[in-house]
PDB file of N, CA and C in Angstrom:
ATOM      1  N   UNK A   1     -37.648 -65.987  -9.306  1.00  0.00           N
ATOM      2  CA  UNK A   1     -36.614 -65.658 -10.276  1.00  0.00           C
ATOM      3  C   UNK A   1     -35.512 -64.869  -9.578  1.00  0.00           C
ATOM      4  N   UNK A   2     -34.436 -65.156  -9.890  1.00  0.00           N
ATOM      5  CA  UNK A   2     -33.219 -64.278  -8.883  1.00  0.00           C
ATOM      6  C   UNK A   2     -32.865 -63.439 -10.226  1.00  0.00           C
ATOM      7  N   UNK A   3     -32.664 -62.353 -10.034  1.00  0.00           N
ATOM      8  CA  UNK A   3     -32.723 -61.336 -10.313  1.00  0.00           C
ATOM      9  C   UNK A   3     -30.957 -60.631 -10.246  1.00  0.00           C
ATOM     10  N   UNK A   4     -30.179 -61.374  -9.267  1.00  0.00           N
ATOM     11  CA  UNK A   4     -28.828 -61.377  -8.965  1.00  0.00           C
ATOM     12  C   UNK A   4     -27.833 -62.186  -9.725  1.00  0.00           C
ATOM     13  N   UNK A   5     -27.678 -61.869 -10.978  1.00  0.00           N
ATOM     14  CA  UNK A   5     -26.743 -62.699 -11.855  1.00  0.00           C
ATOM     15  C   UNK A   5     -25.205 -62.281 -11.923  1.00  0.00           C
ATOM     16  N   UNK A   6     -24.583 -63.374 -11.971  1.00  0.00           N
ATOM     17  CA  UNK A   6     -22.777 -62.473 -11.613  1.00  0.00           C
ATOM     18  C   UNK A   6     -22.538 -62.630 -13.589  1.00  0.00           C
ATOM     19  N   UNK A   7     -22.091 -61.042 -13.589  1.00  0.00           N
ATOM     20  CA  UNK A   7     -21.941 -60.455 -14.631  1.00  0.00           C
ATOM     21  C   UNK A   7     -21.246 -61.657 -15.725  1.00  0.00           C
ATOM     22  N   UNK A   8     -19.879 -61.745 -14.946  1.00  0.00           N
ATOM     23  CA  UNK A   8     -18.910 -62.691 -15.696  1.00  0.00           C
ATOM     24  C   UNK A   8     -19.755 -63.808 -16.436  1.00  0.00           C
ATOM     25  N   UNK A   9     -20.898 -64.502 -15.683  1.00  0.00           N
ATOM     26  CA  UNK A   9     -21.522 -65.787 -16.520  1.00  0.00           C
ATOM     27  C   UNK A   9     -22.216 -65.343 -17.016  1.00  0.00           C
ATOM     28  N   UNK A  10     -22.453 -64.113 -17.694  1.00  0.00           N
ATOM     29  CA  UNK A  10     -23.549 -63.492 -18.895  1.00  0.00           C
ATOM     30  C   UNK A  10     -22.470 -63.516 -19.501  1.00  0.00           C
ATOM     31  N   UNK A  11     -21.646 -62.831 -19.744  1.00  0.00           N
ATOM     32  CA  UNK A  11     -20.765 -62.599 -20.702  1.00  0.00           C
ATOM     33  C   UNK A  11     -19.579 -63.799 -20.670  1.00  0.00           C
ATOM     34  N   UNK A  12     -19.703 -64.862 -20.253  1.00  0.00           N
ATOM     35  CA  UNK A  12     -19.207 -66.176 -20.582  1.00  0.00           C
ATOM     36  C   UNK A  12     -17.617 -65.542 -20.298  1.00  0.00           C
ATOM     37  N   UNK A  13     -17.111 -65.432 -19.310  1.00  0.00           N
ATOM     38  CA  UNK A  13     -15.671 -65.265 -18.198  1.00  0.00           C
ATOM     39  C   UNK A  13     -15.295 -65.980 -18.531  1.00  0.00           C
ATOM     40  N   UNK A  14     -14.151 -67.326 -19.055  1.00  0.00           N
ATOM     41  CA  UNK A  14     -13.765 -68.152 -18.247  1.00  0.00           C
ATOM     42  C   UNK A  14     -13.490 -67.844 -16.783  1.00  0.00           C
ATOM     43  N   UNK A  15     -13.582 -69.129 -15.848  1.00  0.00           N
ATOM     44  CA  UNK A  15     -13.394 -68.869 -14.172  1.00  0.00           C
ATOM     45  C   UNK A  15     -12.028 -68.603 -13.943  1.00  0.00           C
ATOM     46  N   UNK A  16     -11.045 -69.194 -14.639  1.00  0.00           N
ATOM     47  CA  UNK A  16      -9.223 -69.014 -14.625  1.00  0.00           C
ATOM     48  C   UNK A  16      -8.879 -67.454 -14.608  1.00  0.00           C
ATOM     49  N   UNK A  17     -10.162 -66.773 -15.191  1.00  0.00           N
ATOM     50  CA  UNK A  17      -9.352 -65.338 -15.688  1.00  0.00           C
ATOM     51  C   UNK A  17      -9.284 -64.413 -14.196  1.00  0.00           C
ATOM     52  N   UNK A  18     -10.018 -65.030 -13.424  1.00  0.00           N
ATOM     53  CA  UNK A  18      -9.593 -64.045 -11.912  1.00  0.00           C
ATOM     54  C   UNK A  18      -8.268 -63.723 -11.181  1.00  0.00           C
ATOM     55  N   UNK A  19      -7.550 -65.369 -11.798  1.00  0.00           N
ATOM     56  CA  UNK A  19      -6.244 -65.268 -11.567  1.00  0.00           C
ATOM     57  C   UNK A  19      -5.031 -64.804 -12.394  1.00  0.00           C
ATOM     58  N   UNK A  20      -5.643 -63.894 -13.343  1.00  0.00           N
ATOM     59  CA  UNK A  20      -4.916 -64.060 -14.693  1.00  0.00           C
ATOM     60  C   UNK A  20      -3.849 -62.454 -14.590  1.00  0.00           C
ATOM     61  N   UNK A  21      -2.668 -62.844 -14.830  1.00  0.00           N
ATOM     62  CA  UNK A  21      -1.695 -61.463 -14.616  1.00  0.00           C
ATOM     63  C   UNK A  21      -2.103 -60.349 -15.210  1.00  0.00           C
ATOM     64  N   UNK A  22      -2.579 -60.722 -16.530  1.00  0.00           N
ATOM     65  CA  UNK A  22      -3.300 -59.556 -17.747  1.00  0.00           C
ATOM     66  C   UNK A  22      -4.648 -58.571 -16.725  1.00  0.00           C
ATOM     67  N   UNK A  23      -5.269 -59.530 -16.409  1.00  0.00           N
ATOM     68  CA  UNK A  23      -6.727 -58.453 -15.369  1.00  0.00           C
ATOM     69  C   UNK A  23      -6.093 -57.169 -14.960  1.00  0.00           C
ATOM     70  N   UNK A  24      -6.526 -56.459 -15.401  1.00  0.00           N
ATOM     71  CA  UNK A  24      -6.309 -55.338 -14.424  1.00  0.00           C
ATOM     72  C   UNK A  24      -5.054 -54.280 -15.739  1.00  0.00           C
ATOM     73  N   UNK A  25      -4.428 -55.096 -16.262  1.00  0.00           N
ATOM     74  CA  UNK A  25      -3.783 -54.118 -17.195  1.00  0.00           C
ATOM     75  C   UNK A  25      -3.662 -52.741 -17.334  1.00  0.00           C
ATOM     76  N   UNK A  26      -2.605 -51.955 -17.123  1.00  0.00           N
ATOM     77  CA  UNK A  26      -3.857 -50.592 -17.777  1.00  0.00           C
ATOM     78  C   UNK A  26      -3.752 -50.480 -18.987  1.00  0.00           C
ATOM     79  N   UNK A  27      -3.170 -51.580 -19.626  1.00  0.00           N
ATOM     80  CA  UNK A  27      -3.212 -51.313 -21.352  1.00  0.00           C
ATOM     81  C   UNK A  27      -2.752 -52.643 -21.832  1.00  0.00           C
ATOM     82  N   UNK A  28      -4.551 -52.362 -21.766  1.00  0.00           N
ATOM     83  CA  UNK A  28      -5.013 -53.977 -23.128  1.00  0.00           C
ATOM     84  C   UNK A  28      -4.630 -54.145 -24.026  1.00  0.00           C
ATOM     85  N   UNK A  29      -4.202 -52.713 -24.811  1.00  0.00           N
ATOM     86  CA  UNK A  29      -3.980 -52.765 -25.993  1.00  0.00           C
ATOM     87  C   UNK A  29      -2.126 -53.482 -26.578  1.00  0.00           C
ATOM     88  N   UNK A  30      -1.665 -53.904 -25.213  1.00  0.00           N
ATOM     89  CA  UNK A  30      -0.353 -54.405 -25.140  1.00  0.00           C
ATOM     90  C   UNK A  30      -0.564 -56.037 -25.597  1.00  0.00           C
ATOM     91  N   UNK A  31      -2.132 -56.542 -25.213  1.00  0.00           N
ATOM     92  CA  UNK A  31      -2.313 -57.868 -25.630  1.00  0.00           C
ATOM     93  C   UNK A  31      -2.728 -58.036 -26.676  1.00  0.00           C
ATOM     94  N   UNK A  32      -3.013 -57.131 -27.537  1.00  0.00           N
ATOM     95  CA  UNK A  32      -3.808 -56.955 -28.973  1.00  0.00           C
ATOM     96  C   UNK A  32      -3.005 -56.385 -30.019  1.00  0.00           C
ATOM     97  N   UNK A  33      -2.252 -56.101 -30.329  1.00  0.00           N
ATOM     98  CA  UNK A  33      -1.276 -55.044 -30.864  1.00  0.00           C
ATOM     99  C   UNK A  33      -1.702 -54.932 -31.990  1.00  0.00           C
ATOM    100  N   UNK A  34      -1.070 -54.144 -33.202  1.00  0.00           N
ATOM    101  CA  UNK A  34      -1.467 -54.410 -34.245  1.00  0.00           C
ATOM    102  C   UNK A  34      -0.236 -54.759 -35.302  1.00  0.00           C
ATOM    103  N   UNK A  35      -0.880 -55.287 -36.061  1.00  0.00           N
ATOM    104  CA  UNK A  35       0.173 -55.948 -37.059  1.00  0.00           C
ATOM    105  C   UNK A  35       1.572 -55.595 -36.838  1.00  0.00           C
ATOM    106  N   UNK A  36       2.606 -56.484 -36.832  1.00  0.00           N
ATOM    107  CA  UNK A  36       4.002 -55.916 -37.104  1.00  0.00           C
ATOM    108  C   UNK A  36       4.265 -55.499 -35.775  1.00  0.00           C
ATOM    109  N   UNK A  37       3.580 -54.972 -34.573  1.00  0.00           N
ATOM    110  CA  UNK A  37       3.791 -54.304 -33.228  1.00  0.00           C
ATOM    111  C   UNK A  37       4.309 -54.786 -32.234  1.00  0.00           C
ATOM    112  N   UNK A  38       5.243 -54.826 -31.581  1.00  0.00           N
ATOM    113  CA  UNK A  38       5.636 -55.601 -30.631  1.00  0.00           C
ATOM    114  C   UNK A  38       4.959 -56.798 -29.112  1.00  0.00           C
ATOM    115  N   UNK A  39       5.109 -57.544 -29.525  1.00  0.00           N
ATOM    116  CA  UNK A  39       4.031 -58.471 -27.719  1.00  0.00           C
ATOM    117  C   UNK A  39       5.340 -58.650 -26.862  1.00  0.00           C
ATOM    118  N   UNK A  40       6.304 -57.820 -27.084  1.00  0.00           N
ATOM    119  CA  UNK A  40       7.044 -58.061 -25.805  1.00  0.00           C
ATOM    120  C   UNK A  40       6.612 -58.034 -24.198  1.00  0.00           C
ATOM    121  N   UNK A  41       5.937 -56.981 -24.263  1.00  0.00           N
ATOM    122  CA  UNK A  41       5.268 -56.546 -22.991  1.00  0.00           C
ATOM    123  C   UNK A  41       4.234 -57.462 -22.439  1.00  0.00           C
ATOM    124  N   UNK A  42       3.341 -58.425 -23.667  1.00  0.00           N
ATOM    125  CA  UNK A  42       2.241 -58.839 -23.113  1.00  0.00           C
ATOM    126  C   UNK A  42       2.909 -60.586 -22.717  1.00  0.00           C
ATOM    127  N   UNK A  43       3.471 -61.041 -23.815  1.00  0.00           N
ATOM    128  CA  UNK A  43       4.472 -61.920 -23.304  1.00  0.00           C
ATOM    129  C   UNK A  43       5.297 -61.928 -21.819  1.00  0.00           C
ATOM    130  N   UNK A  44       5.925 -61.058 -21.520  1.00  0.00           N
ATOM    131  CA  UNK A  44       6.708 -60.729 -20.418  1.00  0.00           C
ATOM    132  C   UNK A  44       5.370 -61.052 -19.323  1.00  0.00           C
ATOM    133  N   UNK A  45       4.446 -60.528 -19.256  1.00  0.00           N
ATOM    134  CA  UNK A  45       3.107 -60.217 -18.597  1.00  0.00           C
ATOM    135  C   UNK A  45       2.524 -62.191 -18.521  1.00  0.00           C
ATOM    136  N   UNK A  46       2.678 -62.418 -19.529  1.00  0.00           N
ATOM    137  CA  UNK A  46       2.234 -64.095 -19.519  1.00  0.00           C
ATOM    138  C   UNK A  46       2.712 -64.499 -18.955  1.00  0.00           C
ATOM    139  N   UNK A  47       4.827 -64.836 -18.990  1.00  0.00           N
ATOM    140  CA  UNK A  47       5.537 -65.864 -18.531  1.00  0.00           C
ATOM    141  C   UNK A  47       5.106 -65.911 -17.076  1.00  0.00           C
ATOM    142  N   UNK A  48       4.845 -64.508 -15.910  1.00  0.00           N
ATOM    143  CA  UNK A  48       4.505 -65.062 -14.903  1.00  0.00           C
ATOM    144  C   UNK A  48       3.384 -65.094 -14.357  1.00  0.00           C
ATOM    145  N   UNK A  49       2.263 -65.472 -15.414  1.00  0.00           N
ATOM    146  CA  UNK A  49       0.929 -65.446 -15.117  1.00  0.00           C
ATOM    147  C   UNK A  49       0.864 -67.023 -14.758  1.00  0.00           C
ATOM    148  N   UNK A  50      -0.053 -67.187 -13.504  1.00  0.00           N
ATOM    149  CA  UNK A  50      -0.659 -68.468 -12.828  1.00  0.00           C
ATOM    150  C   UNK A  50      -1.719 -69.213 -13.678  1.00  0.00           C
ATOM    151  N   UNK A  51      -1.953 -68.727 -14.569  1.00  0.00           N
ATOM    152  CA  UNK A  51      -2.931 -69.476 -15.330  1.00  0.00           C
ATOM    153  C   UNK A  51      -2.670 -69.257 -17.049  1.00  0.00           C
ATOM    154  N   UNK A  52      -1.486 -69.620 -16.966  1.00  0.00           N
ATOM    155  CA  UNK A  52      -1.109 -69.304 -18.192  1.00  0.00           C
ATOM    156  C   UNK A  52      -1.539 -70.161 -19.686  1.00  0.00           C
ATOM    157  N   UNK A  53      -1.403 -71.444 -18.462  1.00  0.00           N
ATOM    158  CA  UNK A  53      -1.544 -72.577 -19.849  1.00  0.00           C
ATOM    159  C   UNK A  53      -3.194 -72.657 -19.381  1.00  0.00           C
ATOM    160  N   UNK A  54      -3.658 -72.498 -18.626  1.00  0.00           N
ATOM    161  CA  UNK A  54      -5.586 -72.536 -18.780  1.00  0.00           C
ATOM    162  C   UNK A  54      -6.105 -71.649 -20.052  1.00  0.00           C
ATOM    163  N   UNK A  55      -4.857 -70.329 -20.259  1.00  0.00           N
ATOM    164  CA  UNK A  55      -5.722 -69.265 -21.076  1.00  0.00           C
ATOM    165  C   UNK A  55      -5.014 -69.387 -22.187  1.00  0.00           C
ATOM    166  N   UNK A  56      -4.054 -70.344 -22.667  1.00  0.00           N
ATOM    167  CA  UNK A  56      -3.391 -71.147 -23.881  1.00  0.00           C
ATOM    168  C   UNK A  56      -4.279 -71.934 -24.755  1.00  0.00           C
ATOM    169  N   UNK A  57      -4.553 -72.791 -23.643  1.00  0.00           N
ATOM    170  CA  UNK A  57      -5.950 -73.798 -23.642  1.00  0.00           C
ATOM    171  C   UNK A  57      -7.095 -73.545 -24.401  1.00  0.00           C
ATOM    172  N   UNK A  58      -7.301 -72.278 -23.747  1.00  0.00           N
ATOM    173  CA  UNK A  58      -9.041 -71.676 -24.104  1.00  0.00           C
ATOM    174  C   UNK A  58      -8.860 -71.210 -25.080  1.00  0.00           C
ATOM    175  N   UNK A  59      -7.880 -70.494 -25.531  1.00  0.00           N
ATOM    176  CA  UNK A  59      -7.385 -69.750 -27.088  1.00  0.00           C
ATOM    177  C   UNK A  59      -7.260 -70.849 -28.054  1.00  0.00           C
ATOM    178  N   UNK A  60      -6.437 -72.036 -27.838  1.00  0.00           N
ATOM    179  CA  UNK A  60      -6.343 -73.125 -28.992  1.00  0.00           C
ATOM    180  C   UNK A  60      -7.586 -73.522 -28.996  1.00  0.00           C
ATOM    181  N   UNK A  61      -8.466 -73.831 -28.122  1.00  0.00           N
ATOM    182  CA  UNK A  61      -9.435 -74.129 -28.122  1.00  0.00           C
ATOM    183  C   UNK A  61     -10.663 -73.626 -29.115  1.00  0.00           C
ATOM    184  N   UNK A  62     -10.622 -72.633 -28.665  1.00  0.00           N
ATOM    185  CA  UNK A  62     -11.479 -71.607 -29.617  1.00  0.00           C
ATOM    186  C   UNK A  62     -11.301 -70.776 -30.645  1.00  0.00           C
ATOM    187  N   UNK A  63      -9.764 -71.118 -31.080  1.00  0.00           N
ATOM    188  CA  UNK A  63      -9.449 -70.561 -32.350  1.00  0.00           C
ATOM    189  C   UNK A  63      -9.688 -69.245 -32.764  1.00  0.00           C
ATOM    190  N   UNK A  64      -9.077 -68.807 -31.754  1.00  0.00           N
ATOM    191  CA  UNK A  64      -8.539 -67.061 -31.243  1.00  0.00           C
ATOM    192  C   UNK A  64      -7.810 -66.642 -32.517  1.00  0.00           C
ATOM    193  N   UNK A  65      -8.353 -65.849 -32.933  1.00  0.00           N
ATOM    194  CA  UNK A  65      -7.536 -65.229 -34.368  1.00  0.00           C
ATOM    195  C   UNK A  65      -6.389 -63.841 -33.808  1.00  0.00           C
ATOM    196  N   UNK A  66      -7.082 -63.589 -32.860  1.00  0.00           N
ATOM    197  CA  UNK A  66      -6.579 -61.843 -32.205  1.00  0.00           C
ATOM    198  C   UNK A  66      -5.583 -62.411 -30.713  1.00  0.00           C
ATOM    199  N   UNK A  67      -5.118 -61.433 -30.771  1.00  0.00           N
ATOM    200  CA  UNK A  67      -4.195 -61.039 -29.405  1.00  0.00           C
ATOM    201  C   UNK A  67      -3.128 -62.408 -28.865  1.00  0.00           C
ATOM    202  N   UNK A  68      -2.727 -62.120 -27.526  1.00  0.00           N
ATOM    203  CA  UNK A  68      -1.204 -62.431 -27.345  1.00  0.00           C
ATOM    204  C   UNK A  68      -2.260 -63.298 -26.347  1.00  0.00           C
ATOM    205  N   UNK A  69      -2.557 -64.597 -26.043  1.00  0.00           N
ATOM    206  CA  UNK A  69      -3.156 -65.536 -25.154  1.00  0.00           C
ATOM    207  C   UNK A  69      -2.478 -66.473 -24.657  1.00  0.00           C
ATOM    208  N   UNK A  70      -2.390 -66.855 -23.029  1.00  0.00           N
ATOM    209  CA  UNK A  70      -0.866 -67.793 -22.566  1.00  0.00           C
ATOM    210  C   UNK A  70      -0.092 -67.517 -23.408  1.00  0.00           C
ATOM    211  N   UNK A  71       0.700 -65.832 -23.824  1.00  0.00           N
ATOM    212  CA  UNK A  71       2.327 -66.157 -24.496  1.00  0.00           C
ATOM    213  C   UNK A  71       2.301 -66.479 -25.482  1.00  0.00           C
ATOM    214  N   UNK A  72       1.377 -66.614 -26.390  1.00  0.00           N
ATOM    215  CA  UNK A  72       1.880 -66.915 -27.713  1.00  0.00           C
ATOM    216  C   UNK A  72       0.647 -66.432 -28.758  1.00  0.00           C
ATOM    217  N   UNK A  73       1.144 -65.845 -29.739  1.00  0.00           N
ATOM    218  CA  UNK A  73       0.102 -65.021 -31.376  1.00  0.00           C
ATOM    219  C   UNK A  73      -0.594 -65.782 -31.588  1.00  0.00           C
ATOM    220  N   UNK A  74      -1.269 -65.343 -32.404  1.00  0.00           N
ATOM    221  CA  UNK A  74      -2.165 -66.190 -32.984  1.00  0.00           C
ATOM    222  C   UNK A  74      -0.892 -67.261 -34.128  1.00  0.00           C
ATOM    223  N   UNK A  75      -0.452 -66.951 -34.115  1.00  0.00           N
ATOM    224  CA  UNK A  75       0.508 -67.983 -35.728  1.00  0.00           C
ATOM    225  C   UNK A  75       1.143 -68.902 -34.543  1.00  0.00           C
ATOM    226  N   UNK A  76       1.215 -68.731 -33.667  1.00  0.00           N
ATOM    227  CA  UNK A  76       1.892 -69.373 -32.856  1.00  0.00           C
ATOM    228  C   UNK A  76       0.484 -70.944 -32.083  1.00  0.00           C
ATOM    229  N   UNK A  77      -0.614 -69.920 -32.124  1.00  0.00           N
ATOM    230  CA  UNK A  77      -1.280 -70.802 -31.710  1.00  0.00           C
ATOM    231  C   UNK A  77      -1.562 -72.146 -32.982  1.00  0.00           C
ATOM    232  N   UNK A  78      -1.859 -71.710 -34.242  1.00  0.00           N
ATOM    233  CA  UNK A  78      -2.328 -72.563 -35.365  1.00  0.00           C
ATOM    234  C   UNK A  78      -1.144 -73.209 -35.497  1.00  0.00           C
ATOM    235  N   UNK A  79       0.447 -72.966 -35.231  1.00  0.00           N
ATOM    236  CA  UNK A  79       1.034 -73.740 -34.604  1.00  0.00           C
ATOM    237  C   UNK A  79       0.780 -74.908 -34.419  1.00  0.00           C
ATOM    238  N   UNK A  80      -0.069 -74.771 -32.847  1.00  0.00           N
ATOM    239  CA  UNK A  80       0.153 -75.832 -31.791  1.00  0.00           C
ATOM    240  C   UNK A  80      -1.152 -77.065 -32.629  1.00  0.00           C
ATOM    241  N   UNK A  81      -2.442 -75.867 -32.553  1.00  0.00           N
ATOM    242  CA  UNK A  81      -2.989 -76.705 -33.588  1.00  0.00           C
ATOM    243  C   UNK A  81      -2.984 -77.743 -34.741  1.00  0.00           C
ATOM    244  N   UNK A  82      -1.946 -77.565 -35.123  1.00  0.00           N
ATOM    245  CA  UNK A  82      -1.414 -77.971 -36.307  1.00  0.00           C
ATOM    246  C   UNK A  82      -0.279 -79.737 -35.985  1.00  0.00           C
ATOM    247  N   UNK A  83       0.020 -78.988 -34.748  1.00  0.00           N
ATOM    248  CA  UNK A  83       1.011 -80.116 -34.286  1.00  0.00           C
ATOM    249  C   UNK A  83      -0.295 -80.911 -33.978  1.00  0.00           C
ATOM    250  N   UNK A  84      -0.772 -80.761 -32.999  1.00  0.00           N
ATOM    251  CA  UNK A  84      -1.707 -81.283 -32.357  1.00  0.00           C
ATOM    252  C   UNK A  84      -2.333 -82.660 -33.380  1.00  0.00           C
ATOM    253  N   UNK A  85      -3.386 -81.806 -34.678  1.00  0.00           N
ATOM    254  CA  UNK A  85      -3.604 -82.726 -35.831  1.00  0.00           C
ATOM    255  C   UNK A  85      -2.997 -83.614 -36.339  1.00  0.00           C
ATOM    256  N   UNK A  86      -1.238 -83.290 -36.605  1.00  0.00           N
ATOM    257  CA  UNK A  86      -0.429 -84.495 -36.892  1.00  0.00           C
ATOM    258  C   UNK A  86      -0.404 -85.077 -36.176  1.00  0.00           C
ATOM    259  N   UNK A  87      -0.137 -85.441 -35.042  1.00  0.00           N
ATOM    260  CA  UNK A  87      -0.088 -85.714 -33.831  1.00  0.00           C
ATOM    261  C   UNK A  87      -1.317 -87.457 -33.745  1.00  0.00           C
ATOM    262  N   UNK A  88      -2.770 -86.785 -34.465  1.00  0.00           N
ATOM    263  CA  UNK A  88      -3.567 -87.694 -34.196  1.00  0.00           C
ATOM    264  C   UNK A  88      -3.849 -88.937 -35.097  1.00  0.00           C
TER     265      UNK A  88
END
């Protein structure tokens, strides 16, 4: 039995997030805001993130209710969702 498990695949990481501009933040709370609060900062923080549309992806994907993910709110994501459905 290995006994040496990398943390990230217990707690289900995506692998994209190593490269992700947000890591390291010193304030998460810029990607989470609360109601009415500005995502300028976490936006700004997206546009030049390298894995922006991987962590767009994983948010539409999983139907992220919270925080600022690849650049865009949650209303922004049900959005894309939404297009997406007409779409099919």
């Amino acid at each position: 039995m290995d006994l040496h498990i990398d943390f990230d695949d217990v707690i289900d990481v995506p692998k994209w997030y190593v490269d992700a501009a947000c890591k390291g933040h010193p304030n998460q709370d810029d990607f989470f805001p609360d109601r009415g609060s500005s995502t300028v900062i976490a936006k700004k923080i997206c546009m030049g993130c390298p894995v922006r549309e991987e962590c767009l992806e994983y948010a539409v994907e999983r139907k992220e209710r919270f925080g600022i993910w690849g650049g865009k709110s949650e209303r922004e994501r049900r959005a894309i969702r939404r297009e997406r459905r007409n779409k099919a």
